[in-house]
Protein backbone atom coordinates (compact mmCIF):
# COMPACT_ATOMS: atom_id res chain seq x y z
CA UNK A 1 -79.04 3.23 200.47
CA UNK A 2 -77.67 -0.42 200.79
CA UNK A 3 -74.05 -0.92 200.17
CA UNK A 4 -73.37 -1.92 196.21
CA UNK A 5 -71.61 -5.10 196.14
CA UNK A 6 -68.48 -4.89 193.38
CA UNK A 7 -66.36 -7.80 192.43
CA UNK A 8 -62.96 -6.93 190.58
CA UNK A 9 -61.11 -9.62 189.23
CA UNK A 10 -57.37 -8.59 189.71
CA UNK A 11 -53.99 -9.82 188.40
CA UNK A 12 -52.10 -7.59 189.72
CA UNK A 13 -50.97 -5.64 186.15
CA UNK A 14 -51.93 -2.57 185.22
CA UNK A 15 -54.62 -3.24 182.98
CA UNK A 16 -56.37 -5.11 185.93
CA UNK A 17 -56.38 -2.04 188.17
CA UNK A 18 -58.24 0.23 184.91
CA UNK A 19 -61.26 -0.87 187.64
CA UNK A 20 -59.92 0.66 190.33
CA UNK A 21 -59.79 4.06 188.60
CA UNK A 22 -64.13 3.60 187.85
CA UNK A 23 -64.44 1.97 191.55
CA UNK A 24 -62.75 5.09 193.12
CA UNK A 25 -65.48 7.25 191.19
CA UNK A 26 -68.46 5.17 192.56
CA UNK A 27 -67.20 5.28 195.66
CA UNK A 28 -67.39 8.56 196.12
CA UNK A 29 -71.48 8.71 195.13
CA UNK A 30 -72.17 5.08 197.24
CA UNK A 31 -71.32 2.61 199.66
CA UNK A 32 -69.21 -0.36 198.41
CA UNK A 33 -68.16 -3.52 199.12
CA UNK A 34 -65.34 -4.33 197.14
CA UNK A 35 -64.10 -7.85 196.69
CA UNK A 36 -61.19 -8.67 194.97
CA UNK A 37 -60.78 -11.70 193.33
CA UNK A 38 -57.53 -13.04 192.18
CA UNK A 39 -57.38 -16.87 190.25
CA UNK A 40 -54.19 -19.25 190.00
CA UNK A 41 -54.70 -21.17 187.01
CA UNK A 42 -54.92 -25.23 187.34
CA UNK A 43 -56.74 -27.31 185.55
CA UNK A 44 -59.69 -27.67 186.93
CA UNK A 45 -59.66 -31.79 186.68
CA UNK A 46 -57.16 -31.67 189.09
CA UNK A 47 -58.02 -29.51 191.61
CA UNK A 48 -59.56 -31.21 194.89
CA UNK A 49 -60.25 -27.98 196.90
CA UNK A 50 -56.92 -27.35 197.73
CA UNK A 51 -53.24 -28.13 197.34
CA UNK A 52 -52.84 -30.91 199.64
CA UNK A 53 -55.51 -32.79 197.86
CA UNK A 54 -55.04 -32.61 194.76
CA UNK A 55 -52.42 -34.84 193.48
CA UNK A 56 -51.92 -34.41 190.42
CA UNK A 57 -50.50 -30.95 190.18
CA UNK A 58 -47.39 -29.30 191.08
CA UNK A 59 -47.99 -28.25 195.02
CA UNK A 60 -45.39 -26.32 195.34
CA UNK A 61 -45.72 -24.26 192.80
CA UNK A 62 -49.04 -23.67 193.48
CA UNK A 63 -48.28 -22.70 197.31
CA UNK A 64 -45.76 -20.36 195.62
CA UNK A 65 -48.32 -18.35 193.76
CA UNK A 66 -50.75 -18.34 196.76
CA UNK A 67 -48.07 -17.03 199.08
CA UNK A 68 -47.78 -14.27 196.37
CA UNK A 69 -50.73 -13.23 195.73
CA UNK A 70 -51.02 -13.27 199.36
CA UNK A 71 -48.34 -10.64 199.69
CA UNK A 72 -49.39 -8.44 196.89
CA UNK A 73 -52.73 -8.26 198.55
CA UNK A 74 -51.04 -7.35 201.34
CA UNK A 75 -49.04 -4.75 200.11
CA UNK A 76 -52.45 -2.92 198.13
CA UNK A 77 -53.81 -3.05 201.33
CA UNK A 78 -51.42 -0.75 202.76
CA UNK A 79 -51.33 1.29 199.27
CA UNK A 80 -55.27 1.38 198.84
CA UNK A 81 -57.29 4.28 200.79
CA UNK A 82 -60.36 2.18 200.81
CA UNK A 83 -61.10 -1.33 202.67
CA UNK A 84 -61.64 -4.61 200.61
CA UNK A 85 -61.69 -8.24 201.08
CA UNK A 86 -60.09 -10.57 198.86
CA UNK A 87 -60.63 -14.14 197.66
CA UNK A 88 -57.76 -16.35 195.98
CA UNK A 89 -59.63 -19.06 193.34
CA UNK A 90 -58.41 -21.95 191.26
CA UNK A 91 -58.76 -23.01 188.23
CA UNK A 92 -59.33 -21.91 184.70
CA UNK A 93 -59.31 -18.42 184.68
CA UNK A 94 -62.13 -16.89 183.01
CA UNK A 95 -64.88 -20.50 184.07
CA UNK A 96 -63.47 -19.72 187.99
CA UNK A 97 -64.34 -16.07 187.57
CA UNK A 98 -67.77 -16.65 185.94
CA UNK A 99 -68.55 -19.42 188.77
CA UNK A 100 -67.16 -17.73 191.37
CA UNK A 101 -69.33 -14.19 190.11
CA UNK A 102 -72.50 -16.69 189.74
CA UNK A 103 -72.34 -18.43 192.66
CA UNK A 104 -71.81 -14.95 194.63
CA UNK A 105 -74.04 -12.87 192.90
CA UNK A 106 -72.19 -9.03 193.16
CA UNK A 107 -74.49 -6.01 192.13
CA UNK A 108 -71.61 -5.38 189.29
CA UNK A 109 -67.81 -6.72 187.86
CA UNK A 110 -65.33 -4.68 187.15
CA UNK A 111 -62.55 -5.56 185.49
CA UNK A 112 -59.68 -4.33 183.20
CA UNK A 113 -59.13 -5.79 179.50
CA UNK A 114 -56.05 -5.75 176.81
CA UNK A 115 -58.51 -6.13 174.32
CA UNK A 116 -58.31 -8.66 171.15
CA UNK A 117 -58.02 -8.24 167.92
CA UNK A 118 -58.52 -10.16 164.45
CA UNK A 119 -58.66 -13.85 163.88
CA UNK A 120 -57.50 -14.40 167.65
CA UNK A 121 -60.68 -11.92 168.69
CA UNK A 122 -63.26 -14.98 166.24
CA UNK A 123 -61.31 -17.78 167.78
CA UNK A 124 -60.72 -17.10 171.37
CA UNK A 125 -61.34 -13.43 172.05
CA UNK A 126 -60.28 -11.75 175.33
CA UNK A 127 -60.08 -13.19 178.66
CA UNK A 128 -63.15 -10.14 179.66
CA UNK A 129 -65.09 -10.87 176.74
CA UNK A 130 -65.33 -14.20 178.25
CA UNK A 131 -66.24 -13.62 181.28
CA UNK A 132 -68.59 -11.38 179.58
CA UNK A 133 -70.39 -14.28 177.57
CA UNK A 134 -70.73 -16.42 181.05
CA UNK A 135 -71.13 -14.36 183.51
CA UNK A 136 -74.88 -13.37 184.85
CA UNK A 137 -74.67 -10.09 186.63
CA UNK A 138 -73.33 -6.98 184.60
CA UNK A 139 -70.19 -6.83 183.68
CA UNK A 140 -68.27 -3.33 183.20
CA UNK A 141 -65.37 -4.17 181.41
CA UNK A 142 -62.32 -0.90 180.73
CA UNK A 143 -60.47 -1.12 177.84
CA UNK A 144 -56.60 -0.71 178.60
CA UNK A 145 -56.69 3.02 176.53
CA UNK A 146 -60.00 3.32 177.65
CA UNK A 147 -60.61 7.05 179.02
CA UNK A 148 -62.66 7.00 182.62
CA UNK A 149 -64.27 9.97 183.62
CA UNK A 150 -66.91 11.32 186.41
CA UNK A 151 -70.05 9.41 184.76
CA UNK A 152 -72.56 12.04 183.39
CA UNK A 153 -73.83 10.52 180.17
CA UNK A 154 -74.51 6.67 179.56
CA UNK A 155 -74.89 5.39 176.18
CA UNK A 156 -77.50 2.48 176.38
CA UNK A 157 -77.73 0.71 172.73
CA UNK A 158 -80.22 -1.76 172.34
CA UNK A 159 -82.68 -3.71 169.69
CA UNK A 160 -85.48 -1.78 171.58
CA UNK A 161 -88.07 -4.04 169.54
CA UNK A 162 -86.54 -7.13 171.09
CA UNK A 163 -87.28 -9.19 174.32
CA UNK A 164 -87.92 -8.75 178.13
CA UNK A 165 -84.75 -6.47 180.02
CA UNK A 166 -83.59 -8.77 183.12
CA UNK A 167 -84.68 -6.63 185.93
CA UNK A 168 -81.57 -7.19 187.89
CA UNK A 169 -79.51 -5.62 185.39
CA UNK A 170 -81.82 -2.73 184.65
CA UNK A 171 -81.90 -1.97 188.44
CA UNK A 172 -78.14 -1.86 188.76
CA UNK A 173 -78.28 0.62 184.99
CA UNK A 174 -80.84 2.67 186.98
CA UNK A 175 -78.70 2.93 190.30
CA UNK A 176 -75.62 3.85 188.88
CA UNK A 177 -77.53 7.19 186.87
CA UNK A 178 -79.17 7.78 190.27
CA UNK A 179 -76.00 7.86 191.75
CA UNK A 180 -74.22 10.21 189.43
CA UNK A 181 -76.91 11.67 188.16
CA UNK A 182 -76.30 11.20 184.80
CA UNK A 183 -78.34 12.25 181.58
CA UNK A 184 -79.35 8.78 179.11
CA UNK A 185 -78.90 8.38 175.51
CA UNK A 186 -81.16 5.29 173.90
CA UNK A 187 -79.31 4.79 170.73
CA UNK A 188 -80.40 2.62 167.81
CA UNK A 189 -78.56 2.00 164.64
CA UNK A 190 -79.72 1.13 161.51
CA UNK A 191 -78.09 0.75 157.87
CA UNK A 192 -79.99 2.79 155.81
CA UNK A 193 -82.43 5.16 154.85
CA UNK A 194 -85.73 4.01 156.02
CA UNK A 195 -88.14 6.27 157.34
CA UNK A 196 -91.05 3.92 157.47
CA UNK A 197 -88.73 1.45 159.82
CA UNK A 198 -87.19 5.13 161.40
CA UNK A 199 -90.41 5.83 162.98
CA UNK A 200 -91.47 2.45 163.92
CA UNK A 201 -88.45 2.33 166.19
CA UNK A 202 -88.36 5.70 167.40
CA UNK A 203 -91.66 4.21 169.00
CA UNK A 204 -90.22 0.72 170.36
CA UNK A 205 -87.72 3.16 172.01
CA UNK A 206 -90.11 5.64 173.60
CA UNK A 207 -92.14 2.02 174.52
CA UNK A 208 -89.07 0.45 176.33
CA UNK A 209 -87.78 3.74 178.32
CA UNK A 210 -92.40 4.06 179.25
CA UNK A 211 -91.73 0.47 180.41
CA UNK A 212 -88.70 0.72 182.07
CA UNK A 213 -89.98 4.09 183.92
CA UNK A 214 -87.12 5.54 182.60
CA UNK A 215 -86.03 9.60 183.66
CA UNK A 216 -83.86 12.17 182.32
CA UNK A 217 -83.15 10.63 178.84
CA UNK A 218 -82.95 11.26 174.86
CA UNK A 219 -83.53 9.18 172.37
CA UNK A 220 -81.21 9.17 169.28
CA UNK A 221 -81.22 7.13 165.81
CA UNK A 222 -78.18 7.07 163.97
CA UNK A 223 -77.01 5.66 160.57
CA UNK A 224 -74.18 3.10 160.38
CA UNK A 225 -72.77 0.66 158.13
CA UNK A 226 -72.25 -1.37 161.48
CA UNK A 227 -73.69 -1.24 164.57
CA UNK A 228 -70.08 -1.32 166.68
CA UNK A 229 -68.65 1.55 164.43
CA UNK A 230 -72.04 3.52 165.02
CA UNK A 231 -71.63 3.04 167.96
CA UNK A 232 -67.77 4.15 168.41
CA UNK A 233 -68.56 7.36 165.98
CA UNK A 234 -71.53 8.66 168.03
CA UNK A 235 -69.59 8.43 171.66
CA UNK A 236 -66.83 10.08 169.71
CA UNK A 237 -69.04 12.60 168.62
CA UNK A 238 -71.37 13.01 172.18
CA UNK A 239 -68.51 12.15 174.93
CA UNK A 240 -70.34 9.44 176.20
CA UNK A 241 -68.46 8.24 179.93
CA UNK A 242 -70.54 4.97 179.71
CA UNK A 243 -71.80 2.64 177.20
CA UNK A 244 -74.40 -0.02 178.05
CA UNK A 245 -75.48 -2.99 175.62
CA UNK A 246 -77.33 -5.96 175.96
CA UNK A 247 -75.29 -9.54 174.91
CA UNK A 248 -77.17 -12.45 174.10
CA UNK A 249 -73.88 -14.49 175.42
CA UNK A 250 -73.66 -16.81 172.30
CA UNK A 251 -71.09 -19.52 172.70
CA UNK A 252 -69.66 -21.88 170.36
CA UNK A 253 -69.90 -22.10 166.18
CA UNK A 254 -72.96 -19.67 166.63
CA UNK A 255 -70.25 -17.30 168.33
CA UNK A 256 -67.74 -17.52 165.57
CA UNK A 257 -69.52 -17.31 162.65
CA UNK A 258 -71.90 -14.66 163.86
CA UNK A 259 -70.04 -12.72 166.68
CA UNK A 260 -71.64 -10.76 169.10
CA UNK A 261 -72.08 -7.03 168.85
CA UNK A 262 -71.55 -6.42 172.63
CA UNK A 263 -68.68 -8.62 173.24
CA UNK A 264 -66.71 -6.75 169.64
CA UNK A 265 -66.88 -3.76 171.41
CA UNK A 266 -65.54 -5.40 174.91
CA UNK A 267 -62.43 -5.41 173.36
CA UNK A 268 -62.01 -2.10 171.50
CA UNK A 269 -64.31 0.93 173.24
CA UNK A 270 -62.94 3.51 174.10
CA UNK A 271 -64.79 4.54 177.15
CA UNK A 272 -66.25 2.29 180.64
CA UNK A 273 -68.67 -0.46 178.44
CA UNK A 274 -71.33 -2.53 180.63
CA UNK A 275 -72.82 -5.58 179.24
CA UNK A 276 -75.98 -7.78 180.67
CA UNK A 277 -77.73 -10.56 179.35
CA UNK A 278 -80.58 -10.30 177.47
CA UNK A 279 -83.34 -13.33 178.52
């Protein structure tokens, strides 16, 4: 098969290597091209390109951080037992990731989050659920506590009455079963007793995996007072090693006053969660 093409943003921390633990596992069930990404934040106004032509901000400090990133490159290149490239941006951190991720169109991100929490999580959120929200290839994000393990069951949730899947995104869902072989779980969750609505989308569900040729899966309708904490109590319950969810990236007021489902649970699962945007 054709090598899979996997950016991982990378600040050198801990929590940015939480990828490398779920890279090392697809590597061993594909080929990869890894390509690690590493920003230096400037505001973008003033960057020309590169330090010599932009004026406005402080060179040398900026040649400072490149020379270090440099280095620590460097250095996980003599640490790593697998072969990467590696690209050093500039700018805002999570715009320059989403451009640069855009622009080079991987098969997958990886990346490593702290998480967010409370008013912080309404207002500004975490730097992955950003990149989340503007970024248009899937995006695995791994909580810091986050437990990554050989990838046998995905948890796909989804409003399975809702629109068209991209078919980018569902290809890349698809390979990564294929490659590992893994059983999935269509989840839906509702907030009450219904069995009129019950059965009605017990059928959207069996409709979406007919028209998404779907194999080796189970479909499974759970109860919740919210669809995040339904979500969080049945991979508790079923071991999931993958969740999957569809974000419809809102941005702005719309984001704050309504949220979005996908990007709650960027910040606290507790297992591997991949996001894609629904059309």
């Amino acid at each position: 098969m054709e090598k899979l093409n996997v950016m991982v943003p990378v600040d050198f921390t801990p929590v940015s290597f939480k990828a490398i633990e779920l890279l090392s596992l697809l590597m061993e069930k594909a080929p990869v091209n890894t390509h690690l990404v590493h920003v230096i934040q400037v505001n973008a106004a003033d960057w020309a390109g590169s330090s010599e032509a932009s004026e406005t901000i402080d060179r040398a400090e900026v040649k400072e951080l490149e020379q270090k990133a440099e280095e620590q490159f460097a250095r996980l290149r003599q640490q790593a037992d697998f072969p990467f490239t590696s690209e050093i941006i500039h700018g805002g951190l999570t715009t320059s990731l989403s451009k640069y991720a855009n622009q080079s169109n991987p098969n997958l991100v990886i990346m490593g989050t702290e998480g967010a929490d409370g008013w912080y999580e309404k207002i500004s959120g975490s730097e992955a659920q950003h990149v989340v929200r503007n970024t248009n290839v899937p995006v695995i994000t791994i909580h810091q506590h986050a437990s990554v393990t050989p990838i046998q069951n995905i948890l796909w949730v989804a409003d399975f009455e809702a629109e068209k899947q991209p078919e980018q995104s569902i290809a890349t869902i698809k390979t990564l079963q294929q490659l590992f072989g893994a059983k999935l779980h269509l989840l839906q969750i509702i907030e009450k007793e219904d069995e009129p609505k019950a059965q009605r989308i017990q059928e959207s569900m069996q409709r979406f995996a007919d028209e998404l040729q779907l194999q080796n899966y189970e479909l499974h309708l759970r109860r919740d007072y919210k669809v995040p904490a339904g979500v969080r109590n049945f991979n508790q319950e079923s071991e999931m090693d993958l969740v999957v969810i569809g974000t419809h990236a809102r941005k702005g007021f719309s984001h704050i006053f309504y949220g979005s489902i996908a990007e709650t649970l960027v910040n606290h699962c507790i297992r591997p969660l991949l996001t894609y945007h629904l059309k």
